[in-house]
PDB file of N, CA and C in Angstrom:
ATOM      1  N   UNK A   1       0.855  -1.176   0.000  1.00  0.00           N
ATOM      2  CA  UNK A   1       0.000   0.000   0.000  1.00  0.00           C
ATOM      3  C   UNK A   1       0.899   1.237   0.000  1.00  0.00           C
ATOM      4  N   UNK A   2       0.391   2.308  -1.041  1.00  0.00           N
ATOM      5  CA  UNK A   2       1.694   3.205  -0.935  1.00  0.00           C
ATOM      6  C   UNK A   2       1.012   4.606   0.166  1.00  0.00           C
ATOM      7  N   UNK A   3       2.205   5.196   0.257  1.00  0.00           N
ATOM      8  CA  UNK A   3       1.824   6.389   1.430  1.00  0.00           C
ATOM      9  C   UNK A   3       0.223   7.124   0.840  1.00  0.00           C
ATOM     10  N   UNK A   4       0.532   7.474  -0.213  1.00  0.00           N
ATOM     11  CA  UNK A   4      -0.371   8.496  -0.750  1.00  0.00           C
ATOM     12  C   UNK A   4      -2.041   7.948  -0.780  1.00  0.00           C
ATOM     13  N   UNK A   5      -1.807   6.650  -0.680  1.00  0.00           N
ATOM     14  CA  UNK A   5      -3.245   5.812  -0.488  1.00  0.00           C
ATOM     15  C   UNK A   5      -3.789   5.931   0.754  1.00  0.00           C
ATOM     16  N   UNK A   6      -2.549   5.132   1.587  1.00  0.00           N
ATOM     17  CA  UNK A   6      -3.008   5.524   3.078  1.00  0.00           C
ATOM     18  C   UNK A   6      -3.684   6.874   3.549  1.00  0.00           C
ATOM     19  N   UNK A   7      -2.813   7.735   3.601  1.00  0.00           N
ATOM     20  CA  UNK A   7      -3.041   9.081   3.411  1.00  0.00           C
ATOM     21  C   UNK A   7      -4.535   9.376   3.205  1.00  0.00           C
ATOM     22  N   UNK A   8      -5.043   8.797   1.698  1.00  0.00           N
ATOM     23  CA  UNK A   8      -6.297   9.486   1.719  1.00  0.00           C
ATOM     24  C   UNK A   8      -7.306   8.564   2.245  1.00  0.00           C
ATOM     25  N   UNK A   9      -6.998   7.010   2.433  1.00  0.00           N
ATOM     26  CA  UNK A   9      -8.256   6.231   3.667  1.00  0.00           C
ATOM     27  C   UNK A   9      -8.326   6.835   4.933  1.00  0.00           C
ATOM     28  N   UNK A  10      -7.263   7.412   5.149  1.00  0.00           N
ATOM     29  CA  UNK A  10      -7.232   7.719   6.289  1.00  0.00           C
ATOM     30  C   UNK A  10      -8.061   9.199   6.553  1.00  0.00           C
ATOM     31  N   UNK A  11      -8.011   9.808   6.000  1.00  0.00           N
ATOM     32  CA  UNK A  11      -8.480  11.245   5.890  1.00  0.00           C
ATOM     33  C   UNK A  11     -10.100  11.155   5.659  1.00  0.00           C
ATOM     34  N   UNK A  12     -10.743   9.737   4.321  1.00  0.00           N
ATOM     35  CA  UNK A  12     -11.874   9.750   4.422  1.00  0.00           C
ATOM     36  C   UNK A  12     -12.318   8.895   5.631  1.00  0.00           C
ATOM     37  N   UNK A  13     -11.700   8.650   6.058  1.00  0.00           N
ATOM     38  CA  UNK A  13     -12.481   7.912   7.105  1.00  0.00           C
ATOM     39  C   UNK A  13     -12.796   8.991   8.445  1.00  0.00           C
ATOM     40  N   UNK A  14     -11.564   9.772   8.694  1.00  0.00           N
ATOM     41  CA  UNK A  14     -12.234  10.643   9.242  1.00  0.00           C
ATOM     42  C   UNK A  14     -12.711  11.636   8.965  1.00  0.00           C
ATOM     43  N   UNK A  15     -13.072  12.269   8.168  1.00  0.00           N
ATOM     44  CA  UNK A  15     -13.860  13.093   7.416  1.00  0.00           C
ATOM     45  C   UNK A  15     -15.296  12.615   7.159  1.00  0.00           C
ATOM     46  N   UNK A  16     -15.738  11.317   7.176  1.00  0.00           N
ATOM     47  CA  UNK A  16     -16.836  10.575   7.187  1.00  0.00           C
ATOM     48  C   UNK A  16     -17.357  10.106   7.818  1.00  0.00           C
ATOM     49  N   UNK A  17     -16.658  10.532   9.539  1.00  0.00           N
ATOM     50  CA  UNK A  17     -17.097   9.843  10.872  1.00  0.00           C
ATOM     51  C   UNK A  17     -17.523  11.438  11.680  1.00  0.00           C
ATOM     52  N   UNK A  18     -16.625  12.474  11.496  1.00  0.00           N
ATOM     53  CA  UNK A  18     -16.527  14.064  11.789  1.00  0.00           C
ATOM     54  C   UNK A  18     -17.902  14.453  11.014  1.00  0.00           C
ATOM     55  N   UNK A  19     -18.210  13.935  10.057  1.00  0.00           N
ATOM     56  CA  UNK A  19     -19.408  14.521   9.541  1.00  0.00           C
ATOM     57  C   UNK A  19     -20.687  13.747   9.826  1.00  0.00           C
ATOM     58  N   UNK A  20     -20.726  12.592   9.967  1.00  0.00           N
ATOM     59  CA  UNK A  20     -21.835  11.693  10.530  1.00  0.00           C
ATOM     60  C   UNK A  20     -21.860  11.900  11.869  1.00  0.00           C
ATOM     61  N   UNK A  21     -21.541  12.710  12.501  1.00  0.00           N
ATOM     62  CA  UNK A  21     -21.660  13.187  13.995  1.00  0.00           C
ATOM     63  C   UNK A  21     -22.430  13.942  14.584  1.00  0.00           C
ATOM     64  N   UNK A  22     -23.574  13.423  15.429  1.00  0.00           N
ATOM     65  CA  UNK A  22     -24.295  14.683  15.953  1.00  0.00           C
ATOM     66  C   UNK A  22     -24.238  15.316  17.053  1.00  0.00           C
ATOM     67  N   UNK A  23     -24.056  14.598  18.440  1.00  0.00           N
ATOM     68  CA  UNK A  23     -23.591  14.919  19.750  1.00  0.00           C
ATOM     69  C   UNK A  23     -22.173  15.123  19.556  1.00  0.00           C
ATOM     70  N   UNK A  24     -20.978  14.641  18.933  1.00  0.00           N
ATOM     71  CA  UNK A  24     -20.036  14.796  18.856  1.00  0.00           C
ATOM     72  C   UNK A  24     -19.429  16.498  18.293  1.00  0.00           C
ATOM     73  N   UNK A  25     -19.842  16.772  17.601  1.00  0.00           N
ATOM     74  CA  UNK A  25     -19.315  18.361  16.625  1.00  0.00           C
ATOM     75  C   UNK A  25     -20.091  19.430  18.240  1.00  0.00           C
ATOM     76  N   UNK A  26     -21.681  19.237  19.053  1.00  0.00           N
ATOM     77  CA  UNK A  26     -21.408  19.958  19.950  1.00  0.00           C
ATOM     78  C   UNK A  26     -20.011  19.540  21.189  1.00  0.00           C
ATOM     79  N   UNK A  27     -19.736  18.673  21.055  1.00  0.00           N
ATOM     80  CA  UNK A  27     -18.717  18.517  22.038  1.00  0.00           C
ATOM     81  C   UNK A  27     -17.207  18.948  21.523  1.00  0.00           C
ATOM     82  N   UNK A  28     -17.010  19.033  19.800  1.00  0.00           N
ATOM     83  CA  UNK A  28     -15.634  19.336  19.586  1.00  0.00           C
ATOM     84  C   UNK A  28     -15.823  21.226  19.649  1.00  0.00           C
ATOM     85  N   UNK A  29     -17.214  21.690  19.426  1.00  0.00           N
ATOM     86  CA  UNK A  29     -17.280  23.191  19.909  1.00  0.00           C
ATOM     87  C   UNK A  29     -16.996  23.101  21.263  1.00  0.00           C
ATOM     88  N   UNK A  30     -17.454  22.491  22.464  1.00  0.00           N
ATOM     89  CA  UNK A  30     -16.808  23.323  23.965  1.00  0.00           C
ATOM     90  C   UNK A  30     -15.373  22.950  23.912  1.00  0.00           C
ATOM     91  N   UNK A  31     -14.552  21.825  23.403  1.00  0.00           N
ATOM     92  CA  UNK A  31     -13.645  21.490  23.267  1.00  0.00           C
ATOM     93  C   UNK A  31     -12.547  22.863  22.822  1.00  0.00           C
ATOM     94  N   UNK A  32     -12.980  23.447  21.642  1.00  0.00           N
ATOM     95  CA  UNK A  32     -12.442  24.456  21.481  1.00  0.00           C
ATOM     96  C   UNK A  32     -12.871  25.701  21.889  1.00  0.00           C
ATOM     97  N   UNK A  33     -13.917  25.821  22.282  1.00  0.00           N
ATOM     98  CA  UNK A  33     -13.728  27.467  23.042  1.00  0.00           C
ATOM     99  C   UNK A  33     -12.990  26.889  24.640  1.00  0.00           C
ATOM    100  N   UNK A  34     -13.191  25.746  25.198  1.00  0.00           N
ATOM    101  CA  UNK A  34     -12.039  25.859  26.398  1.00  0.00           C
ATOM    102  C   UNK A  34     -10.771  25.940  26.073  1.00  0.00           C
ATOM    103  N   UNK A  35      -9.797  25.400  24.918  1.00  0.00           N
ATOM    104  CA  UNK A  35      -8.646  25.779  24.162  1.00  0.00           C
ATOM    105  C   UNK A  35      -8.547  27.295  24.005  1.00  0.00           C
ATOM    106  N   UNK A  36      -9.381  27.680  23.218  1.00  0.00           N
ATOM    107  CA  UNK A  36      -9.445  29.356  23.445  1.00  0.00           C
ATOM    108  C   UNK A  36      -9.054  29.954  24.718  1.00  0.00           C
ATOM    109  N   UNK A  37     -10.026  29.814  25.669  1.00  0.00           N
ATOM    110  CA  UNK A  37     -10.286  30.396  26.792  1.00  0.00           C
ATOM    111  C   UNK A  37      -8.642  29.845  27.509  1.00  0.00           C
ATOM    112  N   UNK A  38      -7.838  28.747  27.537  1.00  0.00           N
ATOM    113  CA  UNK A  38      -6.957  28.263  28.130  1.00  0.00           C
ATOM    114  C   UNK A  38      -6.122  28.905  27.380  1.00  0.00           C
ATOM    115  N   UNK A  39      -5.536  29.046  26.166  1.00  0.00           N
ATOM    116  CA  UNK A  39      -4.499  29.603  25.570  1.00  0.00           C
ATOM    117  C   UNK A  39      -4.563  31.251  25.207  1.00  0.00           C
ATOM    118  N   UNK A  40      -5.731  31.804  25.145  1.00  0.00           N
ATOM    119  CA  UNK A  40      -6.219  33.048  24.652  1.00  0.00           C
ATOM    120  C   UNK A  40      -6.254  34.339  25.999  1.00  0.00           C
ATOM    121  N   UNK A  41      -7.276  34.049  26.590  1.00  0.00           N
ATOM    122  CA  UNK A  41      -7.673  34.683  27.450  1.00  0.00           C
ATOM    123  C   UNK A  41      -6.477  34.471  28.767  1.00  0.00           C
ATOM    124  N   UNK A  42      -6.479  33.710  29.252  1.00  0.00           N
ATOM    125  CA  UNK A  42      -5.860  33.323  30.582  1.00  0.00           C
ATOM    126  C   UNK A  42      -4.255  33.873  30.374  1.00  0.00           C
ATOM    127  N   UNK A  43      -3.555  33.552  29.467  1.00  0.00           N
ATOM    128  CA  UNK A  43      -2.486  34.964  28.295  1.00  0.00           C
ATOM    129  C   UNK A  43      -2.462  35.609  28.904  1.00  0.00           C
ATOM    130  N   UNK A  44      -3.247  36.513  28.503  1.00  0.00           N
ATOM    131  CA  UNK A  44      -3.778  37.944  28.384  1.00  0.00           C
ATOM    132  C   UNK A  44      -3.547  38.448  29.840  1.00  0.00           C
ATOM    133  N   UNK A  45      -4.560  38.043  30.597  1.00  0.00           N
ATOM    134  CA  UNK A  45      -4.928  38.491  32.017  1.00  0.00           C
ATOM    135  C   UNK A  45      -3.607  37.733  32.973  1.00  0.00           C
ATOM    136  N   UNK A  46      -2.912  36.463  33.095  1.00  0.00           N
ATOM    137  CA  UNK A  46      -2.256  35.738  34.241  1.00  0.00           C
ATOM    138  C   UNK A  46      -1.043  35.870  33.723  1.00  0.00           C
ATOM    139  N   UNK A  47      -0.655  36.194  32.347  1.00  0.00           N
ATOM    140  CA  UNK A  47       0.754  35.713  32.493  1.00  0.00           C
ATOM    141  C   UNK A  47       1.663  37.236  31.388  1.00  0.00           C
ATOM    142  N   UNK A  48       1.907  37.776  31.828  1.00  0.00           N
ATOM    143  CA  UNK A  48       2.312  38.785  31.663  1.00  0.00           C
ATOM    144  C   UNK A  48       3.458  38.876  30.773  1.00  0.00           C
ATOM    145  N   UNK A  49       3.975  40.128  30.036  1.00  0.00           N
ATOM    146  CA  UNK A  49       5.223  40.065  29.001  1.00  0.00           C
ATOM    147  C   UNK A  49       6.267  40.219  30.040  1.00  0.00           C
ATOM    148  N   UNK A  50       7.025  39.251  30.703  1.00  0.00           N
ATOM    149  CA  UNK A  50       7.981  39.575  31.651  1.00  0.00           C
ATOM    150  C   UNK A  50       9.446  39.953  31.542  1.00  0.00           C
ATOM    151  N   UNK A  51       9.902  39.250  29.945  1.00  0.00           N
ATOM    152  CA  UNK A  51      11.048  39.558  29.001  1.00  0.00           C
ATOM    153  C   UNK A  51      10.698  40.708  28.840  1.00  0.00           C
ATOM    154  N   UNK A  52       9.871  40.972  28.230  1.00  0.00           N
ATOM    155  CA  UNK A  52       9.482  42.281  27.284  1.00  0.00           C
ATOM    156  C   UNK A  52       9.931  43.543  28.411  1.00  0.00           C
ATOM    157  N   UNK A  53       9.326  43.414  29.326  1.00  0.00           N
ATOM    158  CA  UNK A  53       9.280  44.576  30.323  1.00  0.00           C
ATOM    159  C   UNK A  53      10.794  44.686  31.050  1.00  0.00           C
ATOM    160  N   UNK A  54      11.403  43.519  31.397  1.00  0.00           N
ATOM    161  CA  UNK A  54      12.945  43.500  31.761  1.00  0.00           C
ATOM    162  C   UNK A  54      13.779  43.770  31.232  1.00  0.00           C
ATOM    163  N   UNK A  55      13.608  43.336  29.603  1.00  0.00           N
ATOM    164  CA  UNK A  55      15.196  43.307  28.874  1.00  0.00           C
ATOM    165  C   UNK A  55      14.723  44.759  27.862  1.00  0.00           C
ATOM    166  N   UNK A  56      16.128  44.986  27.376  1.00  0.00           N
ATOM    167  CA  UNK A  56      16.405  45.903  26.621  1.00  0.00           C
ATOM    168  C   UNK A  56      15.963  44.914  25.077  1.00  0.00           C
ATOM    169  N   UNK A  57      15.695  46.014  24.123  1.00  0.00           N
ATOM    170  CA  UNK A  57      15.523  46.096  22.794  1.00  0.00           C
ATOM    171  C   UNK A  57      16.163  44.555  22.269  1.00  0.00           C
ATOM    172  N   UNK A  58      16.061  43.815  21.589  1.00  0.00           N
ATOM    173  CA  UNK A  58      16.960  43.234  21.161  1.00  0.00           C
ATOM    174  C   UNK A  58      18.061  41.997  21.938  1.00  0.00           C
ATOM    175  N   UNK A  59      17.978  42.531  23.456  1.00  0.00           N
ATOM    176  CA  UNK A  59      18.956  41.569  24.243  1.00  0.00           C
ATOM    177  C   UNK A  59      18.115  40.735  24.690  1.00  0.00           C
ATOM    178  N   UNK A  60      17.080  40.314  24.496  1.00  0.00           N
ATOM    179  CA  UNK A  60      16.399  39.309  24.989  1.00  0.00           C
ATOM    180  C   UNK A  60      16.838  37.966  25.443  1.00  0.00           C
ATOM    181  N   UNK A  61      17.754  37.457  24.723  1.00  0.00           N
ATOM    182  CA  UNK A  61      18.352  36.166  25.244  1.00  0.00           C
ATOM    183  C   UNK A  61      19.105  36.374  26.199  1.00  0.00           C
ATOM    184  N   UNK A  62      20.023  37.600  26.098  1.00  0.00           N
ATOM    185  CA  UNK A  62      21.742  37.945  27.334  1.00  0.00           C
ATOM    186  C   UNK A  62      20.501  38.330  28.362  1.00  0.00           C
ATOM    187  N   UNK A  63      19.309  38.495  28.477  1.00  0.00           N
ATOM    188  CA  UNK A  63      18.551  38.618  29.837  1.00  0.00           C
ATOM    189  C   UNK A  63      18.010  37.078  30.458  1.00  0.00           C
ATOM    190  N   UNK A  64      17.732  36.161  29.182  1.00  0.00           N
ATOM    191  CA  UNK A  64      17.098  35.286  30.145  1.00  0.00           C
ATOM    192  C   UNK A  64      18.246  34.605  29.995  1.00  0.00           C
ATOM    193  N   UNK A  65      19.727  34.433  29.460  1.00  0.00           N
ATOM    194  CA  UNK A  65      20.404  33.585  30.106  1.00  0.00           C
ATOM    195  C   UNK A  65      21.391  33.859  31.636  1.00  0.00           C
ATOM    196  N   UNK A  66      21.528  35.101  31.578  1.00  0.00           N
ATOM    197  CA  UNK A  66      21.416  36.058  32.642  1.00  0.00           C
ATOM    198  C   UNK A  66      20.635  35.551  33.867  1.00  0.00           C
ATOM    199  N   UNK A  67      19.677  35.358  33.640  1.00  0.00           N
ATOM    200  CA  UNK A  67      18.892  35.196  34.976  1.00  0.00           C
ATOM    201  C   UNK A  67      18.765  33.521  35.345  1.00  0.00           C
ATOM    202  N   UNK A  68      18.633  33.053  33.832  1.00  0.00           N
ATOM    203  CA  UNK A  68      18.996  31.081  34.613  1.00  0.00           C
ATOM    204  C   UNK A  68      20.651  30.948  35.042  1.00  0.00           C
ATOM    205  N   UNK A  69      21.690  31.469  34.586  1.00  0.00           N
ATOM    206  CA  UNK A  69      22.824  31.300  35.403  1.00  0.00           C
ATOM    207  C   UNK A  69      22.904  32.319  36.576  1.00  0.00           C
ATOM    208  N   UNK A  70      22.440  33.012  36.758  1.00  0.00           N
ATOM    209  CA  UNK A  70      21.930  33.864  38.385  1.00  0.00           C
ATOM    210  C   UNK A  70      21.385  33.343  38.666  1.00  0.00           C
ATOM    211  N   UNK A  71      21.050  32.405  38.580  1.00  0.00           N
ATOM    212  CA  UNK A  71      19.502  31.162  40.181  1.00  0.00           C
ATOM    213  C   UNK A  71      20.271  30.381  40.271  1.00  0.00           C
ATOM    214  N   UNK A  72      21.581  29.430  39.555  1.00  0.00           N
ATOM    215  CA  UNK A  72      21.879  28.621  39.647  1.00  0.00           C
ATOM    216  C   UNK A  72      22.559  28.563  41.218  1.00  0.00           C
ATOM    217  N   UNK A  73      21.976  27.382  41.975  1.00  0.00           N
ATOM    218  CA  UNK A  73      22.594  27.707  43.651  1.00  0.00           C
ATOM    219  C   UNK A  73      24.102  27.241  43.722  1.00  0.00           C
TER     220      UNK A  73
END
């Protein structure tokens, strides 16, 4: 069987199981707005530009290697 065959059984099969789905497509929607909400939002608000605000223009790396060989005990 060559790749390019596989490839496309594989694709109709799920493409033909994703679409024969009825409880399933509402569950891959909360699926992705919690992805959203986990990668998007929570960003935004919890985790702050902390490079950005420390280092100078451009030195971005000589800051964070800077600071992992400064913790080292």
């Amino acid at each position: 069987m060559s790749k390019e065959h596989f490839l496309r059984k594989a694709f109709y099969f799920y493409y033909d199981g994703f679409r024969s789905m009825t409880l399933g497509k509402t569950l891959w929607a909360i699926i992705l707005i919690k992805l959203f909400i986990i990668f998007v939002v929570l960003k935004l608000f919890f985790f702050p530009d902390y490079i950005g605000q420390h280092a100078d223009e451009g030195q971005e790396d000589e800051f964070v290697a800077s600071e992992l060989v400064g913790r080292q005990p």
